[in-house]
Protein backbone atom coordinates (compact mmCIF):
# COMPACT_ATOMS: atom_id res chain seq x y z
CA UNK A 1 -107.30 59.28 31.11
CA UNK A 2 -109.31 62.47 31.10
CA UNK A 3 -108.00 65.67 30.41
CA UNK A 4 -108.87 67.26 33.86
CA UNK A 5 -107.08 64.44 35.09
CA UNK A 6 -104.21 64.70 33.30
CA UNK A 7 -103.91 68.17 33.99
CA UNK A 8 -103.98 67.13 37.95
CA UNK A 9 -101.27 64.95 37.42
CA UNK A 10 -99.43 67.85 35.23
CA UNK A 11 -99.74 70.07 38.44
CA UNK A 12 -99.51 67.73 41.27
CA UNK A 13 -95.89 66.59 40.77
CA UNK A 14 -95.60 62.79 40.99
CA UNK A 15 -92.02 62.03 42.67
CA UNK A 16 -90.50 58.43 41.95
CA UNK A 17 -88.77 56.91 44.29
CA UNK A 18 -85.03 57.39 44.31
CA UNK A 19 -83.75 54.69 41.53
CA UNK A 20 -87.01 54.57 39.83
CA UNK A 21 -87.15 55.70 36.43
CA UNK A 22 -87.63 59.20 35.97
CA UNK A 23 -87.42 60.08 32.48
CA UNK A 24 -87.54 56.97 29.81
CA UNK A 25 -87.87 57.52 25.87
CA UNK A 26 -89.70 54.57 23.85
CA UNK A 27 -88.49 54.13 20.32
CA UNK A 28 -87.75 58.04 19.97
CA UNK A 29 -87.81 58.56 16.40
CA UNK A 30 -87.45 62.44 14.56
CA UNK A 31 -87.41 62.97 11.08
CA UNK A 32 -87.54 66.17 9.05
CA UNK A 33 -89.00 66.53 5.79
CA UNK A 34 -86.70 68.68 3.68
CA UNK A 35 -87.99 69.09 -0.22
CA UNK A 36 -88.39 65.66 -1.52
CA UNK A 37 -85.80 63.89 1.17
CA UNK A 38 -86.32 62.59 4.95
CA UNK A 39 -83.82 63.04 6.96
CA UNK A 40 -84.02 60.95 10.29
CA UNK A 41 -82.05 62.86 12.77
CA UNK A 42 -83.20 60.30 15.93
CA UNK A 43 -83.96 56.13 14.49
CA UNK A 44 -85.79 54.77 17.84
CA UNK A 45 -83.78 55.69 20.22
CA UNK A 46 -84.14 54.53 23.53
CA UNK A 47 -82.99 56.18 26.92
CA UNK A 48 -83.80 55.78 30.86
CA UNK A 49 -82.56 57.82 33.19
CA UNK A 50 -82.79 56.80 37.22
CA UNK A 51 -84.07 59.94 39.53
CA UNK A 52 -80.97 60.98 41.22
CA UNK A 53 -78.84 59.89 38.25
CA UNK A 54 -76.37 62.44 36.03
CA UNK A 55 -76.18 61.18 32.31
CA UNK A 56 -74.06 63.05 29.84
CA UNK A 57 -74.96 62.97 25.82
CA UNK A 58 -71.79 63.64 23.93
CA UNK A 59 -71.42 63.24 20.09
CA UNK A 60 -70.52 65.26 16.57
CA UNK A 61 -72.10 68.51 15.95
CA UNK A 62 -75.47 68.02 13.65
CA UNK A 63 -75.84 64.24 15.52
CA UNK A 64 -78.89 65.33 16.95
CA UNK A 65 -78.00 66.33 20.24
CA UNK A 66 -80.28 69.69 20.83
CA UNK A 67 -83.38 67.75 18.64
CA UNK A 68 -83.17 65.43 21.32
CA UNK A 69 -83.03 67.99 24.14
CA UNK A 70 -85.86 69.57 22.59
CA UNK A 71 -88.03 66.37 22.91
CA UNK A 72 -87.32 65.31 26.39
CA UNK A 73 -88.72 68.66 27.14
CA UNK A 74 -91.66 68.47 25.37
CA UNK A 75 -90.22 71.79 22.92
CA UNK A 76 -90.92 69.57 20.04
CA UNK A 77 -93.18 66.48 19.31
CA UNK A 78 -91.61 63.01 18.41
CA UNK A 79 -92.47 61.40 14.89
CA UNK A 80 -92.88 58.42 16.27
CA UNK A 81 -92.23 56.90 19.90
CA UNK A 82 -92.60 58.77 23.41
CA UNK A 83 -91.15 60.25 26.35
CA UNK A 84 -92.12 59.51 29.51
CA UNK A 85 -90.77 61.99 32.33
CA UNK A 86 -91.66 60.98 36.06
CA UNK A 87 -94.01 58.35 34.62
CA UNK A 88 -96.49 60.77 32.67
CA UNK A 89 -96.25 60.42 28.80
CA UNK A 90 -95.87 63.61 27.37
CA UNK A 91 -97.89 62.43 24.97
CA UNK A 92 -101.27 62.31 27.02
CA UNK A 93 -101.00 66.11 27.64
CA UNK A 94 -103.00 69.21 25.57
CA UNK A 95 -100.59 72.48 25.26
CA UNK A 96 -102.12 73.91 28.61
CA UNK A 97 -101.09 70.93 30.65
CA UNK A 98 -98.15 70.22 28.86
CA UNK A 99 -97.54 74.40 29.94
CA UNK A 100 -97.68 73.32 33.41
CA UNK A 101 -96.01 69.94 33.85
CA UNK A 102 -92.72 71.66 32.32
CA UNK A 103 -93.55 74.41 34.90
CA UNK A 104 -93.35 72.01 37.62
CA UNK A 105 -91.09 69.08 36.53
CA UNK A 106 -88.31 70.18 33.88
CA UNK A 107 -85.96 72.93 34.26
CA UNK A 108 -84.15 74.09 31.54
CA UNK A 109 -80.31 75.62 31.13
CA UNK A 110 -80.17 76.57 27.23
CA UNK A 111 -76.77 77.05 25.98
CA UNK A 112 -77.64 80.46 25.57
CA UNK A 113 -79.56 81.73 28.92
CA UNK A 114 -82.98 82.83 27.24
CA UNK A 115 -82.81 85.60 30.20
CA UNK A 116 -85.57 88.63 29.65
CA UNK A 117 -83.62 91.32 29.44
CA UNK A 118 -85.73 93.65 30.89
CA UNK A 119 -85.83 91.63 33.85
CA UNK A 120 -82.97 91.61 36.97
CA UNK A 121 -81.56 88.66 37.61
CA UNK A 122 -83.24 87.94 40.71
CA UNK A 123 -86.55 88.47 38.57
CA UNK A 124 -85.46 85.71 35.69
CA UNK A 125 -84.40 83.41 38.45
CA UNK A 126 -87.38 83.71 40.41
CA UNK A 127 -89.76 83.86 36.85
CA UNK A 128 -90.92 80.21 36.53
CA UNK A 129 -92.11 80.13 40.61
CA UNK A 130 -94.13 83.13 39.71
CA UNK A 131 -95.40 81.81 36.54
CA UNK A 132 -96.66 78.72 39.25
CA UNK A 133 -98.79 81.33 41.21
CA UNK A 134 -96.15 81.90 43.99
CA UNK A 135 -96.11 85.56 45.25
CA UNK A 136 -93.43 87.57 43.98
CA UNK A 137 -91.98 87.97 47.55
CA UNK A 138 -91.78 84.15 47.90
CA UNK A 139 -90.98 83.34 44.83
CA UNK A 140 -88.00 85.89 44.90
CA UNK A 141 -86.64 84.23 48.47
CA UNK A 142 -86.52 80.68 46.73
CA UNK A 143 -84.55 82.21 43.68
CA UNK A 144 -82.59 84.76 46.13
CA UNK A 145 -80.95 81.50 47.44
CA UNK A 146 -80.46 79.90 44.72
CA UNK A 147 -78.29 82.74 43.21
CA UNK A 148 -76.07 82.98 46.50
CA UNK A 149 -75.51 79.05 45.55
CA UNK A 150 -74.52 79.69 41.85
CA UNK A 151 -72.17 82.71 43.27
CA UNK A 152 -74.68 85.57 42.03
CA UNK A 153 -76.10 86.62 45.55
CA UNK A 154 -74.20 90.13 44.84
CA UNK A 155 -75.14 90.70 41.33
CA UNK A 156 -78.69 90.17 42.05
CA UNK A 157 -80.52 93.24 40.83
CA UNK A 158 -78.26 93.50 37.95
CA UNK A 159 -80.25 92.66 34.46
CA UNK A 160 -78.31 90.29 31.70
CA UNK A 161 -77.63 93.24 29.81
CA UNK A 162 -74.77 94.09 32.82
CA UNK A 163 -73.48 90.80 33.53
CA UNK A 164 -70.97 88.72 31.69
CA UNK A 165 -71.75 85.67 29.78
CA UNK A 166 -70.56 83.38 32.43
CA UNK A 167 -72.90 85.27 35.34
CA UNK A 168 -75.92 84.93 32.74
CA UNK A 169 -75.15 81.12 32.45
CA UNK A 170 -75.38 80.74 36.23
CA UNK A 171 -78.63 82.77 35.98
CA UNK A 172 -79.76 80.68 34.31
CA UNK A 173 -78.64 77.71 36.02
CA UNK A 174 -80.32 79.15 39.39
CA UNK A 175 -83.70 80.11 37.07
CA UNK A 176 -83.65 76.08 36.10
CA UNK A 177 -83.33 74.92 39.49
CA UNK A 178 -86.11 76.72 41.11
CA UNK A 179 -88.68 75.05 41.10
CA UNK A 180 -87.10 71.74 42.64
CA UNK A 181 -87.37 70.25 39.05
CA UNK A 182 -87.82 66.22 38.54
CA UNK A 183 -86.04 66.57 35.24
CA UNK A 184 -82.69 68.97 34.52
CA UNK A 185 -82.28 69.57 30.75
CA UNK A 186 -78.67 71.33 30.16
CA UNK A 187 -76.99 72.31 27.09
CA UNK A 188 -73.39 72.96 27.29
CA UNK A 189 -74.03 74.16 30.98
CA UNK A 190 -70.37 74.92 31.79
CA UNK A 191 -69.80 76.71 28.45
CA UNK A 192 -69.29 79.98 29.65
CA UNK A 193 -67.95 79.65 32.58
CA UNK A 194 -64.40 79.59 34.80
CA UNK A 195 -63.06 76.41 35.81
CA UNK A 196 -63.54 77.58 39.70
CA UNK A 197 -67.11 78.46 38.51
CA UNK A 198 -67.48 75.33 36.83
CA UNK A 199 -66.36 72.99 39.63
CA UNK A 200 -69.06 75.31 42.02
CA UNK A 201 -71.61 74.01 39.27
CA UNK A 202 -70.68 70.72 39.27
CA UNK A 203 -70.89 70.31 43.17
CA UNK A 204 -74.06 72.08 43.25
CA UNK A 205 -75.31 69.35 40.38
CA UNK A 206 -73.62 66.33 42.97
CA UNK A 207 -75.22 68.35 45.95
CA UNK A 208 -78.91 68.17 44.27
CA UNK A 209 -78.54 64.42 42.65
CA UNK A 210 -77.47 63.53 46.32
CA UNK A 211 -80.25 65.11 48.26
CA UNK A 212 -83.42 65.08 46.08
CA UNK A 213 -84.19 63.08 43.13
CA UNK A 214 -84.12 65.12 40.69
CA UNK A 215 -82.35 63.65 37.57
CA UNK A 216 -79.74 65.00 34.75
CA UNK A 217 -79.49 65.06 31.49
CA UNK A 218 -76.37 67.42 30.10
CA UNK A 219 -75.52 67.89 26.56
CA UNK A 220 -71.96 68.54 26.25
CA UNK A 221 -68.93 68.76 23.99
CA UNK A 222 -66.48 69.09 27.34
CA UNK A 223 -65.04 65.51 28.24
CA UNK A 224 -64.23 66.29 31.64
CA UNK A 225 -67.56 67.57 32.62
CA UNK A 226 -69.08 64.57 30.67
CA UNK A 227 -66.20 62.67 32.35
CA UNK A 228 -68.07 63.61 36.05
CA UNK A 229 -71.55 62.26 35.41
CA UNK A 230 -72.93 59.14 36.30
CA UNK A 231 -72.68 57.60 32.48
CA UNK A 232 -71.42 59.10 29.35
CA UNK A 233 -73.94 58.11 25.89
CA UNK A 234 -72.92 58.88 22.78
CA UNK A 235 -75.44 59.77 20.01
CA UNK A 236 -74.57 58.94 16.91
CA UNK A 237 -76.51 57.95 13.75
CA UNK A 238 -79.51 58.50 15.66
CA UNK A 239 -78.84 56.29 18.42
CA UNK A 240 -77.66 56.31 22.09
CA UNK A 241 -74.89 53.94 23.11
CA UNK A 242 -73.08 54.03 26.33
CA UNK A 243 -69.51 54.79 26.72
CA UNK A 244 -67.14 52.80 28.59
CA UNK A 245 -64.96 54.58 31.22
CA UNK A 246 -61.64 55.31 29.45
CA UNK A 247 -59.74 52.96 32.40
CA UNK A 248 -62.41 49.63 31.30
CA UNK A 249 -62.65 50.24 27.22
CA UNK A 250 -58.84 50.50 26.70
């Protein structure tokens, strides 16, 4: 594949049909050369995820968890293996096109918000749409809704530096979800916030798997959050292995 093509397929947004694969890693390996030692953080791991479908990734803290993250959005490069989101390999794009598939497929919530401080929150939220080419005034009406969704309609033209951490963290939900993402990447999404402000995320999250086919991948240490998803995979020694409801692996 050429690299003009590649970079129409970054930009044109490919949309599988609703329980096709959307994201699918390939013998995902990482390993990190420290002094004279490898350590292999992720030993071909292998993951699909359905679009439409809400899959939680629970496990200790240094399993691997945000390395992995970091791969499935194309923030770091695999040793070995591949991830495929929306059936492009992430593999077959340069930086630039790389740039824009992320831009148009993935939206990220980090654990914590990456907001621009000099920026309202209105402005964050609406940032990736203008990074697109959108106009401002467009691109501020998507994210404008988006924040009256997460609860934030009133704090609007507030910037980070005024808002709690729990209003950031639903900033930053809202700045993830604006561009009608294929892919949601979330780490620890429900960290910071209330459990009334949680359960608003969560049925925002239900809303969006329900009505588009956008699919979810949430890194979390919360079982009950973990608990709501569509399946629960535990990483551990560098693999993914699915958990068994509670009720069926008593």
């Amino acid at each position: 594949m050429s690299e003009t093509t590649m970079q129409a397929t970054a930009e044109q947004g490919a949309s599988p049909a609703p329980g096709a694969p959307m994201l699918e890693c390939l013998d995902l390996t990482r390993i990190y050369h420290e002094g004279p030692q490898d350590v292999t953080v992720l030993d071909g791991l292998a993951l699909t995820v359905h679009a439409g479908e809400r899959v939680a990734i629970v496990g200790s803290s240094g399993s691997g968890k945000t390395t992995l993250l970091n791969l499935l959005g194309g923030l770091d490069q695999p040793t070995r293996g591949e991830v495929r989101i929306a059936g492009e390999s992430l593999l077959d794009l340069g930086d630039a096109a790389l740039g824009r598939f992320r831009n148009r497929h993935i939206g990220f919530v980090y654990q914590f918000h990456h907001l621009l401080a000099e920026f309202t929150a209105l402005e964050n939220a609406a940032l990736p749409l203008i990074v697109r080419g959108q106009s401002k005034k467009q691109a501020e009406v998507r994210a404008r809704g988006l924040l009256e969704k997460v609860g934030m309609a009133a704090r609007a033209d507030h910037k980070p530096g005024e808002l709690s951490g729990g209003e950031r963290q639903r900033v930053a939900i809202a700045r993830a979800l604006v561009t009608d993402p294929s892919l949601v990447l979330m780490d620890e999404p429900t960290g910071n916030l209330d459990q009334h402000t949680a359960a608003h995320i969560l049925a925002l999250m239900d809303e969006l798997a329900r009505t588009t086919a956008c699919a979810f991948v949430i890194v979390t240490h919360d079982p009950a959050l973990a608990a709501h998803q569509d399946r629960v995979m535990r990483l551990d020694e560098g693999r993914l292995t699915e958990q068994l409801p509670a009720a069926e692996g008593a």
